[in-house]
C-alpha atoms as a PDB file:
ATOM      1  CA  UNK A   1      68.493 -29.255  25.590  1.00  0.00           C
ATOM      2  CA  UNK A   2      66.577 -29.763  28.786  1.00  0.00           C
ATOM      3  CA  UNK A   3      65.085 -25.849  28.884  1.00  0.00           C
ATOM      4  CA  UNK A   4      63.579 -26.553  25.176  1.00  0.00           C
ATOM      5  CA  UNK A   5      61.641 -29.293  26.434  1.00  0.00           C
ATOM      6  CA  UNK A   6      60.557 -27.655  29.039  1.00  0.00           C
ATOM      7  CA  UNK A   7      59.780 -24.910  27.189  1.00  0.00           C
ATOM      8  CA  UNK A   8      58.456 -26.836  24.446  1.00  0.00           C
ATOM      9  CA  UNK A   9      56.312 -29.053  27.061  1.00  0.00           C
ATOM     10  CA  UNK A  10      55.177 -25.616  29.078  1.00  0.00           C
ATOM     11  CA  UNK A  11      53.968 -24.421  25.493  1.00  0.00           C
ATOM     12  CA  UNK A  12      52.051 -27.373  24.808  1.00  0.00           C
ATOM     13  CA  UNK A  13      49.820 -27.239  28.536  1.00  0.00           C
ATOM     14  CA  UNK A  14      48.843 -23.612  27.776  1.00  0.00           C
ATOM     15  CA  UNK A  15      48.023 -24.275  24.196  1.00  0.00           C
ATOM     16  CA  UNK A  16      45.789 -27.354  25.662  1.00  0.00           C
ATOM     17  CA  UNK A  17      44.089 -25.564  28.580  1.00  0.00           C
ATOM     18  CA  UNK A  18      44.042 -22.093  27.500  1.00  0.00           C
ATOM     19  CA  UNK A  19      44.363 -21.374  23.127  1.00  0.00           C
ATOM     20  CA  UNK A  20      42.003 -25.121  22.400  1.00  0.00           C
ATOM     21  CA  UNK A  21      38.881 -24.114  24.612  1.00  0.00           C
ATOM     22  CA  UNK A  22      39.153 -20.542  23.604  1.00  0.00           C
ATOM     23  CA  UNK A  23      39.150 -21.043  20.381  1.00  0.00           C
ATOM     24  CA  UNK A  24      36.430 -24.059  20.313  1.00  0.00           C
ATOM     25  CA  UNK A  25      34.102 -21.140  22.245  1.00  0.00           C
ATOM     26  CA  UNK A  26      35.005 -18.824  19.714  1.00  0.00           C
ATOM     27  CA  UNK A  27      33.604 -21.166  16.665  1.00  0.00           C
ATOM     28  CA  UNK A  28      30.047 -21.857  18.340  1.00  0.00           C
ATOM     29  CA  UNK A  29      27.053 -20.203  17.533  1.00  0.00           C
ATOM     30  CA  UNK A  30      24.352 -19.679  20.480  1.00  0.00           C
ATOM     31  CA  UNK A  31      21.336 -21.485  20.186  1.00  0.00           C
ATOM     32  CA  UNK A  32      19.403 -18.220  20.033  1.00  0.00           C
ATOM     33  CA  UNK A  33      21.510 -17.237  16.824  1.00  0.00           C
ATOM     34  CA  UNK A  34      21.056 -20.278  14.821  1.00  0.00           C
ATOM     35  CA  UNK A  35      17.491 -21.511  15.978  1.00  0.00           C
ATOM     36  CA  UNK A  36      15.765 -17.708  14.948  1.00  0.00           C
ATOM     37  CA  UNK A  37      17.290 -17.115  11.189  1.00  0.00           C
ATOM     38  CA  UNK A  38      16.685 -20.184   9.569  1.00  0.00           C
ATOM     39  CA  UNK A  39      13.038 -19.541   8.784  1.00  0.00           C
ATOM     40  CA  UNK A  40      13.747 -15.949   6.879  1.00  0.00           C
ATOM     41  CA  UNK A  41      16.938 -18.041   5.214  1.00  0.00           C
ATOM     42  CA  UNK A  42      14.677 -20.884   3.799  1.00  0.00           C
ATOM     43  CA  UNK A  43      12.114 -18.413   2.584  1.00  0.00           C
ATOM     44  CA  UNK A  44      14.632 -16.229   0.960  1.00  0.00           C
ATOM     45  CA  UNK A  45      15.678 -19.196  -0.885  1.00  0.00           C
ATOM     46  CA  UNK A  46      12.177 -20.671  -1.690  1.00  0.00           C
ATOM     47  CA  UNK A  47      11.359 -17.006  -2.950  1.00  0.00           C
ATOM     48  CA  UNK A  48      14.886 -17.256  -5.295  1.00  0.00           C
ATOM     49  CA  UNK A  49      13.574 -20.862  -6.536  1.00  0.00           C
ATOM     50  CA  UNK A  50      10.294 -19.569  -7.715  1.00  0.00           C
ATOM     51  CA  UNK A  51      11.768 -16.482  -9.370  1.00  0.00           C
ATOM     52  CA  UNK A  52      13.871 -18.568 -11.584  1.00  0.00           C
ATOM     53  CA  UNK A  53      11.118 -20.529 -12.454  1.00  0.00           C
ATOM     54  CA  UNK A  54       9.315 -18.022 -13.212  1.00  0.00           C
ATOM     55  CA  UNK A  55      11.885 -16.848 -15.354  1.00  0.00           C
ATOM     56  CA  UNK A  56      12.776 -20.088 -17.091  1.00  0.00           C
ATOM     57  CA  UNK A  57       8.713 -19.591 -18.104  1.00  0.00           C
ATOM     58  CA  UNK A  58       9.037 -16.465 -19.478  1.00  0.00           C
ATOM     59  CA  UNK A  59      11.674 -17.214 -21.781  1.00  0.00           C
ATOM     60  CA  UNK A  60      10.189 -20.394 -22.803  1.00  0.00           C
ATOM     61  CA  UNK A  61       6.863 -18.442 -23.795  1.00  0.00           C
ATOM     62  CA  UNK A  62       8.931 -15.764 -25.735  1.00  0.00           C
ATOM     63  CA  UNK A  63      11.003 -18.757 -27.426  1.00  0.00           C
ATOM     64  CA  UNK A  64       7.848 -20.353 -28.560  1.00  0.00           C
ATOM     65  CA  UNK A  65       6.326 -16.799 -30.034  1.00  0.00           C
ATOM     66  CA  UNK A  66       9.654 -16.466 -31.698  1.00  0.00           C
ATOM     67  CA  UNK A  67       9.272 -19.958 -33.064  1.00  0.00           C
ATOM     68  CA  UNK A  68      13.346 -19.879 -32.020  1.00  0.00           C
ATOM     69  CA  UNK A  69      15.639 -23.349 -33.444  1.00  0.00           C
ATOM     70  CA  UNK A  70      18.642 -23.600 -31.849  1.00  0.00           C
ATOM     71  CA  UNK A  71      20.300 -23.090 -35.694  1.00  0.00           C
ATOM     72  CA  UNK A  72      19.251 -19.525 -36.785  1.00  0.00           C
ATOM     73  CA  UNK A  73      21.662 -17.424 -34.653  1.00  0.00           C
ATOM     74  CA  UNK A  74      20.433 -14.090 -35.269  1.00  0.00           C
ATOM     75  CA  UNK A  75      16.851 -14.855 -33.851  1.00  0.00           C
ATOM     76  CA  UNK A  76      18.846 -16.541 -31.095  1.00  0.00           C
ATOM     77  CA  UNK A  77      21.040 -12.964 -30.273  1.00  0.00           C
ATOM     78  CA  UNK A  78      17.953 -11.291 -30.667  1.00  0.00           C
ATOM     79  CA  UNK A  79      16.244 -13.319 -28.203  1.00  0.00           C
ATOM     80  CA  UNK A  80      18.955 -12.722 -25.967  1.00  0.00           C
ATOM     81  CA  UNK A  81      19.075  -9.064 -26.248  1.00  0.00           C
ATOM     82  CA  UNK A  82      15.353  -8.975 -25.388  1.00  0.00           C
ATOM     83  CA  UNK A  83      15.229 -11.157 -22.577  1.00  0.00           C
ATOM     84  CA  UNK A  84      17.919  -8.509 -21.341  1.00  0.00           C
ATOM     85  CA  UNK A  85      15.794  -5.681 -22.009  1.00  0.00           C
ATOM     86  CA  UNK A  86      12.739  -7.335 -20.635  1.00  0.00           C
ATOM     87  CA  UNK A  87      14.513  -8.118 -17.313  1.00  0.00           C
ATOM     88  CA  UNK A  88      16.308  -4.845 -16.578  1.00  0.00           C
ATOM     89  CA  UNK A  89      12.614  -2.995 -17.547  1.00  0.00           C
ATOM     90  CA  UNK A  90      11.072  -5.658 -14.827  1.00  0.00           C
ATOM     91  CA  UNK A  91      13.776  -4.574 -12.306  1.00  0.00           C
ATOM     92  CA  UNK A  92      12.965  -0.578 -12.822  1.00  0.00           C
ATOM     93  CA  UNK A  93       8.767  -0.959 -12.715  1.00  0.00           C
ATOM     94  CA  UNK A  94       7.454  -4.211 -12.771  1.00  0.00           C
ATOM     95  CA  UNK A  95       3.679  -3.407 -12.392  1.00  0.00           C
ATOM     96  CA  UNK A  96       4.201  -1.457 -15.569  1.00  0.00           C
ATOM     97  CA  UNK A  97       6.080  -4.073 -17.739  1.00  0.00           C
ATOM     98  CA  UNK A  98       3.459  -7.079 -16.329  1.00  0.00           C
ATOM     99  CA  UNK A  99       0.754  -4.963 -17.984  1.00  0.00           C
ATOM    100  CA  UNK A 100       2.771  -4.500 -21.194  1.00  0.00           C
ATOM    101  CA  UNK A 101       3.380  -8.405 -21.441  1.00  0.00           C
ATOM    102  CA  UNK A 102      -0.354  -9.226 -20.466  1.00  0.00           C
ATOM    103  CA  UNK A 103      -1.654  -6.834 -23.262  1.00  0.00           C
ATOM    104  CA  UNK A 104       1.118  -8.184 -26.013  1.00  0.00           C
ATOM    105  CA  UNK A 105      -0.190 -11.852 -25.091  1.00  0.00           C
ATOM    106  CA  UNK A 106      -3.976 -10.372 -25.079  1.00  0.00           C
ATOM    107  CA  UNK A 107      -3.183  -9.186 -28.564  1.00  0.00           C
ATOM    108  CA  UNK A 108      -1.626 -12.090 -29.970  1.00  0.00           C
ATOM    109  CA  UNK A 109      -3.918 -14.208 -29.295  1.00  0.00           C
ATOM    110  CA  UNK A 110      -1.597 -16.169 -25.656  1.00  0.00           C
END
């Protein structure tokens, strides 16, 4: 009984004085790390923020020319499956499919 606690006490001291500070060290971040990338991080964000804005625009302004109500379903799926189309053409050339937009609103009278 007496060579468990000792073996049990012995156990605790190394996991105090050696496993406890090794792993605290482990778990920091240098100054250098943290201090540097926040800047890109924040933009990267601000640049995410603005993008969904800008999308949350876009579909309002095609809801509107589609004079859209939440009860006719079919112009609601079709709204859908443009706004799809409209985003994965923006992904492949975007230059291209702002000129497209800009001349449909010219047009229309937007």
């Amino acid at each position: 009984m007496i060579k468990w606690i000792v073996a049990i006490l012995i156990l605790l001291i190394f996991y105090k004085k050696v496993i406890a500070p090794f792993a605290r060290r482990m778990m920091e971040i240098p100054k250098e790390e943290w201090t540097g990338d926040i800047k890109p991080l924040l933009f990267e964000e601000e640049e995410g923020i603005r993008e969904q804005e800008d999308n949350a625009e876009l579909q309002r302004r095609i809801k509107k020319r589609m004079s859209l109500s939440e009860a006719d379903m079919k112009k609601k799926l079709r709204y859908e499956a443009y706004a799809k189309t409209l985003r994965e053409k923006m992904e492949e050339n975007p230059k291209e499919t702002g000129d497209i937009i800009k001349n449909l609103l010219n047009k229309n009278g937007g």
